[in-house]
Protein backbone atom coordinates (compact mmCIF):
# COMPACT_ATOMS: atom_id res chain seq x y z
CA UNK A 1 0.00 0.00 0.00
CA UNK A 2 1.08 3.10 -0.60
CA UNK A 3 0.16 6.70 1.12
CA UNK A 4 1.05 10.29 0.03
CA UNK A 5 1.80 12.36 3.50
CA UNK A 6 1.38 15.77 2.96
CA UNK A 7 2.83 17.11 6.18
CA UNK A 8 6.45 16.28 5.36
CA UNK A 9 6.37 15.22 1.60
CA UNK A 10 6.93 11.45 1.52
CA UNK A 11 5.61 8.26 0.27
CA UNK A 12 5.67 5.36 2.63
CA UNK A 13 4.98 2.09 1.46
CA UNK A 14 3.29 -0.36 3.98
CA UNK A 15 3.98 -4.20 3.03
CA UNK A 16 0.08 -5.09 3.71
CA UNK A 17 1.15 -9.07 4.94
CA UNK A 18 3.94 -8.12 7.16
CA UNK A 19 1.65 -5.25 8.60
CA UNK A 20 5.07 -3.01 8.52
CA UNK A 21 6.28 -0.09 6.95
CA UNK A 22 9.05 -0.87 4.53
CA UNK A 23 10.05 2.39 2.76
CA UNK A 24 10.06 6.21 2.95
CA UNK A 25 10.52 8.20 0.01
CA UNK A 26 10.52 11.75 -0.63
CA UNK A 27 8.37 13.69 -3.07
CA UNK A 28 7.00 16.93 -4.33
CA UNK A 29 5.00 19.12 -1.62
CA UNK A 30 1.73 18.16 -0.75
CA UNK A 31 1.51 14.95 -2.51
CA UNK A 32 -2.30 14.47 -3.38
CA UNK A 33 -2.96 12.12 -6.10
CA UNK A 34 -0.55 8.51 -6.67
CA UNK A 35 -1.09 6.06 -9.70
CA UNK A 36 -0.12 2.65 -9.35
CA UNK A 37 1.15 1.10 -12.95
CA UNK A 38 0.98 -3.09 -12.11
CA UNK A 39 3.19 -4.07 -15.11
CA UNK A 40 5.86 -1.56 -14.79
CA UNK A 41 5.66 -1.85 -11.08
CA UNK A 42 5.63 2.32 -10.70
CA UNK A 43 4.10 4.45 -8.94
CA UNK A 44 3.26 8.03 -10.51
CA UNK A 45 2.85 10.85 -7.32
CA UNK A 46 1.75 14.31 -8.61
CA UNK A 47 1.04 17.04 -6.04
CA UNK A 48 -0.39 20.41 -5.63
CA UNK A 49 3.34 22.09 -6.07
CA UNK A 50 3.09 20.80 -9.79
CA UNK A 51 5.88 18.14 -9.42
CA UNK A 52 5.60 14.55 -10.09
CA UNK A 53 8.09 11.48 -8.96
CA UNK A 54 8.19 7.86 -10.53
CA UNK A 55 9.48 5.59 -8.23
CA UNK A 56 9.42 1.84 -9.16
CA UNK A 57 9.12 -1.16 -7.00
CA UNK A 58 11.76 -3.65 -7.01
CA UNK A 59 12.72 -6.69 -4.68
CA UNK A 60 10.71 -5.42 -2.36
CA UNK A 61 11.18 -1.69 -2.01
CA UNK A 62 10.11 1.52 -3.41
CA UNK A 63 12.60 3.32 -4.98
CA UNK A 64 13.14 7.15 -7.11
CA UNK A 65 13.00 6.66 -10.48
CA UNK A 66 12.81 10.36 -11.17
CA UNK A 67 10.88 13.38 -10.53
CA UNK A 68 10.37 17.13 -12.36
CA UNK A 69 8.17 20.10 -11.74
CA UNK A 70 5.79 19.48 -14.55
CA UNK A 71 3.52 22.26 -14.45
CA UNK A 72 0.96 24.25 -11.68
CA UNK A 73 -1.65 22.36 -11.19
CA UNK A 74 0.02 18.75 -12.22
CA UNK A 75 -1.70 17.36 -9.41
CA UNK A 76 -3.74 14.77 -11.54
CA UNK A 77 -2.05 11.61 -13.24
CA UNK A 78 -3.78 8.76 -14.67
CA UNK A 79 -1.45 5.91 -16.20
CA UNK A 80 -2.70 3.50 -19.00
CA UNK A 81 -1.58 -0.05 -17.63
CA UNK A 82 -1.59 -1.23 -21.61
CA UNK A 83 1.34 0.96 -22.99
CA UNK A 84 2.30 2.77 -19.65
CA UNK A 85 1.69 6.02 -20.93
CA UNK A 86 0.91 8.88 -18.23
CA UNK A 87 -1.53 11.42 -18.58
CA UNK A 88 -1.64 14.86 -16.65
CA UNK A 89 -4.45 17.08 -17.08
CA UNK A 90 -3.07 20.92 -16.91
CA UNK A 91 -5.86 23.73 -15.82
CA UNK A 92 -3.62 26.64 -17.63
CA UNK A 93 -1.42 25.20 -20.91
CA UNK A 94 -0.66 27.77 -23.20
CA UNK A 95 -3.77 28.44 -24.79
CA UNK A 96 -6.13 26.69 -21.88
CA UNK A 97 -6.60 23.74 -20.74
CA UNK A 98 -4.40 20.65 -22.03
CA UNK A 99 -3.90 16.89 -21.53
CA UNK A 100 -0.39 16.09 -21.54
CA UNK A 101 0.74 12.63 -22.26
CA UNK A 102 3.88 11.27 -21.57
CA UNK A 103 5.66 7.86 -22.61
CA UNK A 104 7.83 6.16 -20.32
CA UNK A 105 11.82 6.48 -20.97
CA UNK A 106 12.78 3.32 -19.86
């Protein structure tokens, strides 16, 4: 499980069987919104402050992948499990609203 603490910008991830936390990661301010992608075991974090961090799950922990200020009001991700493409709605693009869609590097 994973939960977004806004108080002191982290992720922790709680192993659910073992009832115990296993990692703390930090992220942008006042995380708000996480997307979990099952086949490329990542997590997508977008907060109010407009930046987003991967981090990936491997051998049991949660680790950084990367993170970037995307944009104000980045706060919304949705990823597409099929091609593991992640989509950000942006209130204010250049000329209004926008849906930015991004493709995974690696």
């Amino acid at each position: 499980m994973y939960v977004g603490c806004e108080d002191n910008a982290t992720l922790v991830t709680v192993d659910l069987t073992k009832h115990a936390v296993t990692d703390h990661n930090s992220v942008g301010e006042t995380p708000d919104v996480l997307a979990w992608d099952p086949g490329a075991q990542r997590v997508y974090v977008a907060t109010e402050s407009g930046w987003v961090s991967v981090l990936e799950r491997r051998a049991g922990h949660t680790t950084p992948a990367g993170a970037g200020r995307l944009a104000d009001g980045a706060h919304i991700v949705v990823v597409d499990p099929a091609d593991h493409h992640s989509y950000f709605p942006i209130a204010a693009g250049t000329s209004g609203p926008a849906l930015w869609e991004f493709e995974p590097t690696a």
